[in-house]
C-alpha atoms as a PDB file:
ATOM      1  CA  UNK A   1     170.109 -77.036 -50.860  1.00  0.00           C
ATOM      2  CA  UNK A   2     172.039 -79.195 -53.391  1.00  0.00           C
ATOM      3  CA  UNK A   3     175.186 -77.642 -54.328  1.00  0.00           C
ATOM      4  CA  UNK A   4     173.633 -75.977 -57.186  1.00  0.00           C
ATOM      5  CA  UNK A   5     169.948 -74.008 -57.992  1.00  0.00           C
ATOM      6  CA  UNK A   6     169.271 -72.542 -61.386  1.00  0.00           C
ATOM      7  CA  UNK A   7     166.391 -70.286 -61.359  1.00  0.00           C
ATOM      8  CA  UNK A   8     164.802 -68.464 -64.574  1.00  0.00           C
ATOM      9  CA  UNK A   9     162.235 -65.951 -63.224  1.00  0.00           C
ATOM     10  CA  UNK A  10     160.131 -64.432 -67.007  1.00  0.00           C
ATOM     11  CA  UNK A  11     157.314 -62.309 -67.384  1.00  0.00           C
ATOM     12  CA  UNK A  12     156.717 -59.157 -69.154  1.00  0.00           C
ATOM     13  CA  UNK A  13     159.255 -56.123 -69.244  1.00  0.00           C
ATOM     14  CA  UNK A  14     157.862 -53.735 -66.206  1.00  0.00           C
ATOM     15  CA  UNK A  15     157.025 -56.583 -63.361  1.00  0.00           C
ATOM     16  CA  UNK A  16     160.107 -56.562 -61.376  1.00  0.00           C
ATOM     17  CA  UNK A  17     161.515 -59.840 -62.273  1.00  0.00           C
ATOM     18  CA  UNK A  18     165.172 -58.742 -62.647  1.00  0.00           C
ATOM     19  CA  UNK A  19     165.165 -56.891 -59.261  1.00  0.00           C
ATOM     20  CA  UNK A  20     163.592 -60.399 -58.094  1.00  0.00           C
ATOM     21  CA  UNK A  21     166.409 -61.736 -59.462  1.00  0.00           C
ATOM     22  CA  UNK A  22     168.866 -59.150 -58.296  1.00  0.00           C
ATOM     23  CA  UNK A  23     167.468 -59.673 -54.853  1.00  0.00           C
ATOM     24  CA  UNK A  24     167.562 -63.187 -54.906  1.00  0.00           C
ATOM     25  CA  UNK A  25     171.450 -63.002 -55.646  1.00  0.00           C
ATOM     26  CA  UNK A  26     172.485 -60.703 -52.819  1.00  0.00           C
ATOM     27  CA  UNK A  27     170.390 -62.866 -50.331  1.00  0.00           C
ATOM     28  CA  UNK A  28     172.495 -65.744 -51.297  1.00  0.00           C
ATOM     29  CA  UNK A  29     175.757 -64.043 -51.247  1.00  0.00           C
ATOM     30  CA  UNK A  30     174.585 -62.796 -47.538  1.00  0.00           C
ATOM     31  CA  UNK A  31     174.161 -66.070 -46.683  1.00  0.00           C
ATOM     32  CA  UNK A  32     178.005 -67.297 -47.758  1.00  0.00           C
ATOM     33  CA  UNK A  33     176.839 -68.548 -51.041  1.00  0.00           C
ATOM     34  CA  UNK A  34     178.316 -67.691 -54.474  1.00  0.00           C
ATOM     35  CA  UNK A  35     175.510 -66.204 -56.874  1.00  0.00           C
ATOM     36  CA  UNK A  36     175.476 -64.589 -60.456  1.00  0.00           C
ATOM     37  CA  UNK A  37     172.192 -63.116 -62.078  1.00  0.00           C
ATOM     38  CA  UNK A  38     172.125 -62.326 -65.521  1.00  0.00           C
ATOM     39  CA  UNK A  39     168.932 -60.925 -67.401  1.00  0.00           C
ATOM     40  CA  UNK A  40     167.186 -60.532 -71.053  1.00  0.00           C
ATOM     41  CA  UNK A  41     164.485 -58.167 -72.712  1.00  0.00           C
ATOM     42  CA  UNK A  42     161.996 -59.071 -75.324  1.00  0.00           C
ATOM     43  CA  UNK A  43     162.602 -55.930 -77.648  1.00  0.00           C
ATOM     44  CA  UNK A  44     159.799 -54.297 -76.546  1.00  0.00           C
ATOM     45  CA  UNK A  45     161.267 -54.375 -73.133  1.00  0.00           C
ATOM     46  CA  UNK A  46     158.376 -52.861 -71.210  1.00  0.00           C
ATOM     47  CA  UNK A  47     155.341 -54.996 -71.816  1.00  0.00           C
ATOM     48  CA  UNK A  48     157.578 -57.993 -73.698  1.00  0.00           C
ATOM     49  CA  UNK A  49     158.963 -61.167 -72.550  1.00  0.00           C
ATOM     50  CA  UNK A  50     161.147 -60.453 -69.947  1.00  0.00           C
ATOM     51  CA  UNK A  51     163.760 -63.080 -68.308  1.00  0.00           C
ATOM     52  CA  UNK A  52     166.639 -62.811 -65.178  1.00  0.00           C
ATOM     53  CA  UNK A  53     168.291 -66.040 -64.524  1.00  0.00           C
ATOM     54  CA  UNK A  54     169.691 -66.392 -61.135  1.00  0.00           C
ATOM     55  CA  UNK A  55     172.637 -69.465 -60.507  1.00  0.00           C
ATOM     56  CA  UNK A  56     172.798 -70.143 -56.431  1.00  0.00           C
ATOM     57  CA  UNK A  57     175.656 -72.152 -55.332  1.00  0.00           C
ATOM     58  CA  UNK A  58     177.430 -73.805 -52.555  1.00  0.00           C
ATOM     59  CA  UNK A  59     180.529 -74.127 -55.009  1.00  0.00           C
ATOM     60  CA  UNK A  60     182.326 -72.335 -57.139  1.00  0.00           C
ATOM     61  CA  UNK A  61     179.687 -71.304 -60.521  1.00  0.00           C
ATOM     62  CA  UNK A  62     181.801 -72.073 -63.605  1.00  0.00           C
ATOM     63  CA  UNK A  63     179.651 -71.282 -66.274  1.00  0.00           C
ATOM     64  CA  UNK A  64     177.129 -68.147 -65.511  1.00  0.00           C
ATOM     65  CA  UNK A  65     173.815 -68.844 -67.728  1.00  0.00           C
ATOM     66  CA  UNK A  66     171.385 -71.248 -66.582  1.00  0.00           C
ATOM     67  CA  UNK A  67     171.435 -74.287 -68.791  1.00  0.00           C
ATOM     68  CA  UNK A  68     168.450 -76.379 -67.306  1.00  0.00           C
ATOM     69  CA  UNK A  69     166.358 -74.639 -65.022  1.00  0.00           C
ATOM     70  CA  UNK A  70     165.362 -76.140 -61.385  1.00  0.00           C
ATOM     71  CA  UNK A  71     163.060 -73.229 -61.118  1.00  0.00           C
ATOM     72  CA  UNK A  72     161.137 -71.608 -63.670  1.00  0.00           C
ATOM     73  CA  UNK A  73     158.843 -68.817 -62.879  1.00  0.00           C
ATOM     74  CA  UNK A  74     156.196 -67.187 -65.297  1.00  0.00           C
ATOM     75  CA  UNK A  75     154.143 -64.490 -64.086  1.00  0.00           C
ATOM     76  CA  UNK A  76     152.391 -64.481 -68.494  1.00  0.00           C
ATOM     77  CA  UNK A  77     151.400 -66.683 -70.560  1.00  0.00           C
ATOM     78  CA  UNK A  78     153.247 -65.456 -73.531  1.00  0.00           C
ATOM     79  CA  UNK A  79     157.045 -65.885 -71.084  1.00  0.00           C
ATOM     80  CA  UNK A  80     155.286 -69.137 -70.325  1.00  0.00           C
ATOM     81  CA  UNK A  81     154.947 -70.152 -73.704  1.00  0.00           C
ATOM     82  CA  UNK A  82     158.466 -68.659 -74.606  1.00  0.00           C
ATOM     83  CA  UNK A  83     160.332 -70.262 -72.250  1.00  0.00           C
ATOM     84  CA  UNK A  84     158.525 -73.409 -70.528  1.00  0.00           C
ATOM     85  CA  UNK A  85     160.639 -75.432 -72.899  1.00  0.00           C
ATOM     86  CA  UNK A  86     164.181 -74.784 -70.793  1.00  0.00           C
ATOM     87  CA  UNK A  87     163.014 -76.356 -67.694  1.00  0.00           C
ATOM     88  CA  UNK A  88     164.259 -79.773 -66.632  1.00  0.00           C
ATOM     89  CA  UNK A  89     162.973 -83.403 -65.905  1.00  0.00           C
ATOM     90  CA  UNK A  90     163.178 -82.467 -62.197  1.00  0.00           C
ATOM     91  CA  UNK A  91     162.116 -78.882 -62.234  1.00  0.00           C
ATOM     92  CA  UNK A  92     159.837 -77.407 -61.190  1.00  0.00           C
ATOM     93  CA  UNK A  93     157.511 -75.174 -63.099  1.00  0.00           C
ATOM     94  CA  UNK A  94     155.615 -72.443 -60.903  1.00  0.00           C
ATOM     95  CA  UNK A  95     153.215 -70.189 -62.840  1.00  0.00           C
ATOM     96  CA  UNK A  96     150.862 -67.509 -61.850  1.00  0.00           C
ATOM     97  CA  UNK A  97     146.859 -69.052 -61.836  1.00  0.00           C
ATOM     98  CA  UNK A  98     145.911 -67.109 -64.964  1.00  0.00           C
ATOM     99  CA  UNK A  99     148.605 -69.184 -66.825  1.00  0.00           C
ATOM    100  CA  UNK A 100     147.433 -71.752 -68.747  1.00  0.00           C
ATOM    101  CA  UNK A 101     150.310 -74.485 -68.530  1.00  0.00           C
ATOM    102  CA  UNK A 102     151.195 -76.224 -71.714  1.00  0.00           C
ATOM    103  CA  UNK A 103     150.051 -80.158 -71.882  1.00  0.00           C
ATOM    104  CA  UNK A 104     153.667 -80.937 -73.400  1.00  0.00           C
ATOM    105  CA  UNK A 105     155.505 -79.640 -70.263  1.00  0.00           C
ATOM    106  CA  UNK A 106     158.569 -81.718 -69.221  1.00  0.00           C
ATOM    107  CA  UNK A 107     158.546 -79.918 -65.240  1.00  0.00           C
ATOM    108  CA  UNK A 108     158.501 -82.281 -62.800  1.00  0.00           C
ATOM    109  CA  UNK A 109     155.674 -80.664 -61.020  1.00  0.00           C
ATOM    110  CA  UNK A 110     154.040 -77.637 -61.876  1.00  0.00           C
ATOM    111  CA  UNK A 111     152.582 -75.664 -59.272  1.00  0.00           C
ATOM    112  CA  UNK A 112     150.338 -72.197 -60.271  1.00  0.00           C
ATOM    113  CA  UNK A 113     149.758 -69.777 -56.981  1.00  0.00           C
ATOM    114  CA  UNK A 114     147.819 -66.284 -57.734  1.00  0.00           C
ATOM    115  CA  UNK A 115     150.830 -64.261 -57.132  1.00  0.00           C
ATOM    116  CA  UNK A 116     149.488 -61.144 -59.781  1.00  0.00           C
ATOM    117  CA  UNK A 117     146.007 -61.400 -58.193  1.00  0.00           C
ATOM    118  CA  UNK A 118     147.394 -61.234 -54.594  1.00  0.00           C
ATOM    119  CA  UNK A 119     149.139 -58.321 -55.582  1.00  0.00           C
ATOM    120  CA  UNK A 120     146.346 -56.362 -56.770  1.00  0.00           C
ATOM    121  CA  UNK A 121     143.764 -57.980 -54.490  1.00  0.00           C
ATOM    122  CA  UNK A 122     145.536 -58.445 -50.860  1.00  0.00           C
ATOM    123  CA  UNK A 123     148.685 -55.935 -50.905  1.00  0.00           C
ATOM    124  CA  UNK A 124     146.765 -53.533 -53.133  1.00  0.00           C
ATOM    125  CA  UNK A 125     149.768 -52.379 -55.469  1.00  0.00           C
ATOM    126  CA  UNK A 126     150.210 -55.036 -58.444  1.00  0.00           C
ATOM    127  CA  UNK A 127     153.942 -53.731 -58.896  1.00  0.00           C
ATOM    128  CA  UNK A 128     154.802 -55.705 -55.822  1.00  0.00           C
ATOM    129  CA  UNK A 129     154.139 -59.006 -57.951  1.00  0.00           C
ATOM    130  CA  UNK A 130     158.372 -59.797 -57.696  1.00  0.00           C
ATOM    131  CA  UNK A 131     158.331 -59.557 -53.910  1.00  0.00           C
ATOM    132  CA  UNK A 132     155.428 -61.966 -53.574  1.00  0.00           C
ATOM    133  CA  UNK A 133     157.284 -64.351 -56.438  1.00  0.00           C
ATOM    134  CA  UNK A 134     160.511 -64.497 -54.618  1.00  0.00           C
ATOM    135  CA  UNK A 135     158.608 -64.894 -51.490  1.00  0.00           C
ATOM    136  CA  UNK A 136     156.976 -68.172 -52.597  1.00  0.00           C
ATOM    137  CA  UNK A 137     159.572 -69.449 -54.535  1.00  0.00           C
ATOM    138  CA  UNK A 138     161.636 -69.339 -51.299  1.00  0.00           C
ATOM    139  CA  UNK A 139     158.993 -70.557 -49.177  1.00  0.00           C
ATOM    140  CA  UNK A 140     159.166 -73.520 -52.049  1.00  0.00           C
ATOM    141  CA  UNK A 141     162.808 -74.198 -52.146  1.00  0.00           C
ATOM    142  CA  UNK A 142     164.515 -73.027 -49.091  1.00  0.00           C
ATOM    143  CA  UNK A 143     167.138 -71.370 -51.200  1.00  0.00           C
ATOM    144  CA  UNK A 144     168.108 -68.644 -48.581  1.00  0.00           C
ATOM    145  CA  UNK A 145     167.149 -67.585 -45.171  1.00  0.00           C
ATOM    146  CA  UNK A 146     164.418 -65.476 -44.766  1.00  0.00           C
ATOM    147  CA  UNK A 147     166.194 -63.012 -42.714  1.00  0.00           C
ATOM    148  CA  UNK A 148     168.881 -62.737 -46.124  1.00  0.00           C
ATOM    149  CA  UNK A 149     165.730 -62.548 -48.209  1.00  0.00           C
ATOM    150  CA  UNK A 150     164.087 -59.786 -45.799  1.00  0.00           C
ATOM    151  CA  UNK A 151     167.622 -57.845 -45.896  1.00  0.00           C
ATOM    152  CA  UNK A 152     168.023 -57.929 -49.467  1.00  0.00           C
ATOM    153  CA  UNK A 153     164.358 -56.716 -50.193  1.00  0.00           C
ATOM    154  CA  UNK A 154     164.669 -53.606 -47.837  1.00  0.00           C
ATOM    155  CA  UNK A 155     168.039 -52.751 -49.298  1.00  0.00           C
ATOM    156  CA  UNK A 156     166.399 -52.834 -53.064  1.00  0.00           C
ATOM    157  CA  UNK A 157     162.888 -50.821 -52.695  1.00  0.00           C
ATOM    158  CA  UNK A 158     162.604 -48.004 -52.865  1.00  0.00           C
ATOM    159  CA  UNK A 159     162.758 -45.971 -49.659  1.00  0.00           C
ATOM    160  CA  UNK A 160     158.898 -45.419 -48.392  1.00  0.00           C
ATOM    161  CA  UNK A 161     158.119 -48.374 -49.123  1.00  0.00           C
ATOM    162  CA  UNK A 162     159.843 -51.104 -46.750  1.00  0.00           C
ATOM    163  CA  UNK A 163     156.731 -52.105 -45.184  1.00  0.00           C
ATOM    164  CA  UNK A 164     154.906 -52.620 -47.606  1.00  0.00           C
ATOM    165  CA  UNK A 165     157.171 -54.826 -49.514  1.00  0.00           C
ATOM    166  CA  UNK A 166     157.693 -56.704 -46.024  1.00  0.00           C
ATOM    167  CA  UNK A 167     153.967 -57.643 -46.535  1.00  0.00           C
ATOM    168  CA  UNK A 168     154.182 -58.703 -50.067  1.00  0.00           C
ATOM    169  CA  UNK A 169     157.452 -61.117 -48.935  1.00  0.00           C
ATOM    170  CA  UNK A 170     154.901 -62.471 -46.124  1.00  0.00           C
ATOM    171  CA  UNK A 171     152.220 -63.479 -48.743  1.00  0.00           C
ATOM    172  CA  UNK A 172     154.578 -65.031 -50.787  1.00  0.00           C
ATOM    173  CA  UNK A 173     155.925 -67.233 -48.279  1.00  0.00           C
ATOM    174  CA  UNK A 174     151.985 -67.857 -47.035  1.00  0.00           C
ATOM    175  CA  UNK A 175     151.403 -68.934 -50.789  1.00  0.00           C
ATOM    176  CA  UNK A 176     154.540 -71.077 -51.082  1.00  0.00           C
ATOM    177  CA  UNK A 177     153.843 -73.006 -47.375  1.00  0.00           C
ATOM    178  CA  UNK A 178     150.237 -73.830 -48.908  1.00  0.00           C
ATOM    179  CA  UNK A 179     151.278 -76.802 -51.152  1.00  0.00           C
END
């Protein structure tokens, strides 16, 4: 990992993203690494735009928003639409397949996975959508170890539902290793 990795993980208000993010920071601070997550609602919170920014970092993280994104996630169209704009030259812009990327995109490679259809489809439960994200995007970018990851997921669900969760993390990575 370079010594920095801004990540911006949107959707709409209800998927998970902010746990995502949440769980993405305390898998990097198992790991040694200095983290801060920060978040945003749409006003309609449930249902709106939703975004959680996550900062990873080998070094100490002097200013705690991300200002150009090495990651952007968008599980809609409308979060896609919102924020597509605050990725960088080099980034890399990973939607869900029933996002329709826009032509103007500066990303540096786009990649779309069905992360809401696997939900729904393999696992069964669509609200396990953020496990499966943060599963890919780490089988992407190698951000933390997969035993941090695992660690941080179990300490976050809800209790009951480890295993489950456990599966949607193993899609995600299978959908990440793909491309």
């Amino acid at each position: 990992m370079s010594k920095q990795m801004e990540l911006r993980l949107t959707g709409s208000g209800g998927q998970g993203l902010i746990l995502g993010g949440i769980i993405l920071a305390e898998a990097a601070i198992m790991d040694g690494k200095n983290a801060i997550q920060s978040q945003s609602y749409g006003p309609e919170a449930r249902g709106g735009a939703s975004k959680a920014e996550v900062i990873i970092s080998n070094e100490e993280i002097d200013f705690p928003k991300v200002q150009t994104a090495d990651l952007l996630l968008s599980l809609t169209q409308v979060a896609c639409d919102k924020y597509v704009d605050l990725i960088g030259q080099e980034g890399l812009l990973l939607v869900d397949s029933s996002v329709t990327v826009p032509e103007n995109t500066n990303a540096g490679e786009v990649i779309q996975i069905p992360i809401l259809e696997t939900a729904s489809e393999v696992i069964g439960k669509p609200m396990v959508a953020n496990i499966i994200a943060i599963g890919a995007i780490n089988a992407l970018l190698n951000i933390v170890s997969k035993e941090s990851l695992e660690a941080a997921v179990l300490n976050r669900v809800p209790k009951g539902t480890e295993e489950l969760n456990k599966s949607a993390l193993a899609e995600g990575y299978k959908l990440g290793v793909r491309r």
